[in-house]
Structures are given as C-alpha cells and as structure tokens.
N, C-alpha and C. Protein backbone atom coordinates (compact mmCIF):
# COMPACT_ATOMS: atom_id res chain seq x y z
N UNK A 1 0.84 -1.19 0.00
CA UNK A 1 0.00 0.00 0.00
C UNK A 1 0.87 1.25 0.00
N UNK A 2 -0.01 2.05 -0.90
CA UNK A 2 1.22 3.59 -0.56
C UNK A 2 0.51 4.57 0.08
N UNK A 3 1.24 5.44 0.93
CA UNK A 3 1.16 6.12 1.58
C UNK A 3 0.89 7.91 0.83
N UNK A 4 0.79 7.20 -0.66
CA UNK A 4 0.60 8.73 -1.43
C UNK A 4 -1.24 8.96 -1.02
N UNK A 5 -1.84 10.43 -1.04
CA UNK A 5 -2.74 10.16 -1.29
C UNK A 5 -3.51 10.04 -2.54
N UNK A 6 -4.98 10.02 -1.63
CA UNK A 6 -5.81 9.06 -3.76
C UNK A 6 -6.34 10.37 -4.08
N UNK A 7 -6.00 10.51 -5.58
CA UNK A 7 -6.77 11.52 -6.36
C UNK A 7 -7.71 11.63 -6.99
N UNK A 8 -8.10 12.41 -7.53
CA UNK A 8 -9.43 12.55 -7.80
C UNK A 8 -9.39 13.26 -9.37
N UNK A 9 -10.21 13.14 -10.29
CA UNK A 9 -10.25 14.14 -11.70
C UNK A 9 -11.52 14.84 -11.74
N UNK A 10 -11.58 16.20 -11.47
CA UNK A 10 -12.51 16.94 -11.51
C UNK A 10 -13.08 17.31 -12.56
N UNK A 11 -14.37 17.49 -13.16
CA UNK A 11 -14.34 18.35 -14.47
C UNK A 11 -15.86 19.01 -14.01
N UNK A 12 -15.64 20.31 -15.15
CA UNK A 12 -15.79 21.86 -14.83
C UNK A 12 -16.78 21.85 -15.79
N UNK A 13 -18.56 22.43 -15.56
CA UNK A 13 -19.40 22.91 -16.38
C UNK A 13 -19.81 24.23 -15.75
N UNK A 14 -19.54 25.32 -16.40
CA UNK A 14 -19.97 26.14 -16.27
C UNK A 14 -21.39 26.86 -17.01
N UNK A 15 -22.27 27.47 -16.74
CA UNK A 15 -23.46 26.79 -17.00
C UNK A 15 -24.07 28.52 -16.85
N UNK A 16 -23.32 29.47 -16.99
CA UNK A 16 -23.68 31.26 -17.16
C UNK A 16 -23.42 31.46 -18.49
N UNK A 17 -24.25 32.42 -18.66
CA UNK A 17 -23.75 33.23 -19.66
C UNK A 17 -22.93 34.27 -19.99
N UNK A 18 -22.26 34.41 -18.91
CA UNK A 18 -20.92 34.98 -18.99
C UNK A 18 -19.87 34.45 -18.44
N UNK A 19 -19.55 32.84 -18.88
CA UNK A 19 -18.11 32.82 -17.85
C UNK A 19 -17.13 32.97 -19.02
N UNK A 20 -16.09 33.52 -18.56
CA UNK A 20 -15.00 34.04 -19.17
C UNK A 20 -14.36 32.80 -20.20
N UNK A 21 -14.74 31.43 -19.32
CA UNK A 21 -13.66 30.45 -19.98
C UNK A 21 -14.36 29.80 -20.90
N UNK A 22 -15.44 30.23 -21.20
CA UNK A 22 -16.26 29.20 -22.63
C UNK A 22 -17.77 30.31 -23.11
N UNK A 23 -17.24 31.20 -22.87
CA UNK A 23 -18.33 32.28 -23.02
C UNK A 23 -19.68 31.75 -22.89
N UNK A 24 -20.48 30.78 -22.54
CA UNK A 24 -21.72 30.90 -22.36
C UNK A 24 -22.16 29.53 -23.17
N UNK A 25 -21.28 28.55 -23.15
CA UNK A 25 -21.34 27.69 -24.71
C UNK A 25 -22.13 26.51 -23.70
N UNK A 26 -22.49 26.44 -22.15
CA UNK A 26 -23.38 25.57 -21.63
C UNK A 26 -24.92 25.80 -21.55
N UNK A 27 -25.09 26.74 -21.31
CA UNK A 27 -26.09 27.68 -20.68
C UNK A 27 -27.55 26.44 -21.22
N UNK A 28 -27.54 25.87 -22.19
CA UNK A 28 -28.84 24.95 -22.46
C UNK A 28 -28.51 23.86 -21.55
N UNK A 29 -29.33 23.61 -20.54
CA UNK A 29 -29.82 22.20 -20.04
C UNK A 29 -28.72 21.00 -20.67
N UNK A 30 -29.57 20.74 -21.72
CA UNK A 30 -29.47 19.78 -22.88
C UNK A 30 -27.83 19.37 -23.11
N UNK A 31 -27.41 20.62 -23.11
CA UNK A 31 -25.36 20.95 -23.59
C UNK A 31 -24.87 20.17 -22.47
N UNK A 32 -25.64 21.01 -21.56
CA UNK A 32 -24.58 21.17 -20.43
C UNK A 32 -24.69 19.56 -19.59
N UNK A 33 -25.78 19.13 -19.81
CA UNK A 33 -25.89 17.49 -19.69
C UNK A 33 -25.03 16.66 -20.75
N UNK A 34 -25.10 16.78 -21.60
CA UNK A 34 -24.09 16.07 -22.64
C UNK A 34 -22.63 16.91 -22.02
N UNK A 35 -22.30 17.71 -21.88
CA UNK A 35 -20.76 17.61 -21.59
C UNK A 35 -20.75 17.16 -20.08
N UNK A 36 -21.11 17.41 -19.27
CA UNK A 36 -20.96 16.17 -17.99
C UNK A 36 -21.01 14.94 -18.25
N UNK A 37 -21.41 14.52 -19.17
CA UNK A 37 -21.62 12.53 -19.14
C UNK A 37 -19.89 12.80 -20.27
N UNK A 38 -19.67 13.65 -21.04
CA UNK A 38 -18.72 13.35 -22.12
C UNK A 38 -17.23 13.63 -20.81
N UNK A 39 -17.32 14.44 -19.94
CA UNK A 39 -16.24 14.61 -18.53
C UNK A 39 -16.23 13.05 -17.91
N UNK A 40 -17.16 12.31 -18.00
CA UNK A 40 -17.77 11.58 -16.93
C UNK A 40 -16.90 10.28 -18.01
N UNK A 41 -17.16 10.31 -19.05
CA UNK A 41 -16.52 9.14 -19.71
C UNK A 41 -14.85 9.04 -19.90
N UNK A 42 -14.64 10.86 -19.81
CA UNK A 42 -13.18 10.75 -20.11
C UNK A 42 -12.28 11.09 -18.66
N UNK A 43 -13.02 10.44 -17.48
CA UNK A 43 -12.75 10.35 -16.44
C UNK A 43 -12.70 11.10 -15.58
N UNK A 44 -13.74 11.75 -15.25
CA UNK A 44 -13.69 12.96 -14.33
C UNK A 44 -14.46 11.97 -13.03
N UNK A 45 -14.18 12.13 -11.90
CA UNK A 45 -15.49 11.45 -10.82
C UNK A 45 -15.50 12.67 -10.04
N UNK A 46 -15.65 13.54 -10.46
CA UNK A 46 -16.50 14.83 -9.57
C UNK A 46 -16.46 15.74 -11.03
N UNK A 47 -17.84 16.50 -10.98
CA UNK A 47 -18.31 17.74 -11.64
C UNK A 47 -18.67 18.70 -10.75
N UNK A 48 -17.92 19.64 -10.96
CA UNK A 48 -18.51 20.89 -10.62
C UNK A 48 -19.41 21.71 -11.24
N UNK A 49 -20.38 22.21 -10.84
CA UNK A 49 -21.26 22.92 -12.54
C UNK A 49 -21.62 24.39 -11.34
N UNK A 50 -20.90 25.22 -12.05
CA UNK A 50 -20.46 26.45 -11.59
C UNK A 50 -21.92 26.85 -11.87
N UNK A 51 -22.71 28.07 -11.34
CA UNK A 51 -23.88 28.52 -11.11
C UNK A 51 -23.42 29.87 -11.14
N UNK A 52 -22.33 30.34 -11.06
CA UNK A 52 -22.32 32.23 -10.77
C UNK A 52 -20.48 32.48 -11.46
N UNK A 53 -20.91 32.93 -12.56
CA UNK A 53 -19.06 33.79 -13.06
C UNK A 53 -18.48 34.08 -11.91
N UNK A 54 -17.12 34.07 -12.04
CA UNK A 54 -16.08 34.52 -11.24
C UNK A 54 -15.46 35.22 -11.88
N UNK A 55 -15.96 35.55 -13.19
CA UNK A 55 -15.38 36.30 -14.48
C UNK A 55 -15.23 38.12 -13.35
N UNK A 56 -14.23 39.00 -13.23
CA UNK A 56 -14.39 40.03 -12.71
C UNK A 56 -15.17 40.75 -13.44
N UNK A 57 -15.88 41.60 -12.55
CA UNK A 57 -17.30 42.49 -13.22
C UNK A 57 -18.39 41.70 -13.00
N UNK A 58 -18.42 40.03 -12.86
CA UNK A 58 -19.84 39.62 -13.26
C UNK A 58 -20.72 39.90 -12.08
C-alpha cells in the first residue's frame, strides 16, 4: 500500500452566460448534460457545474 494520497479528476461545467472560460457555450440544459456525461466518460469522478461567473465584473 502507498502512503501517497488518492486523487481525484474533476471536471468543470460552467453553465452562465458569462463565464470568461467558454463564453456561455453551456447555458442549455441539454449541452450542459451532454458535456458532464462526455467529462464523466473521459474520467472525471466529480463535476462541478459552476452557477455564478467569477469572471471580474460579473
């Protein structure tokens, strides 16, 4: 056994219409469900699905 710890692969839906890092390209339901299962296949085991820009100004 190792003493490293266990990691994890996160993946990121952002789901505004203004986030800085994909301009708004989730914002449908529909998208933003198909790219969580497409994170989910290419190994993510946690999603985050951001609800509010962190974009400054937003």
């Amino acid at each position: 056994m190792s003493d490293a710890p266990a990691f994890r692969i996160m993946g990121v839906v952002n789901v505004t219409p203004d986030s800085f890092s994909d301009g708004g390209r989730y914002i449908d339901a529909a998208i933003a469900i198909e790219h969580g299962l497409e994170l989910e296949a290419e190994g993510a085991a946690i999603l985050d699905v951001g609800g509010e820009s962190t974009r400054p100004g937003a």
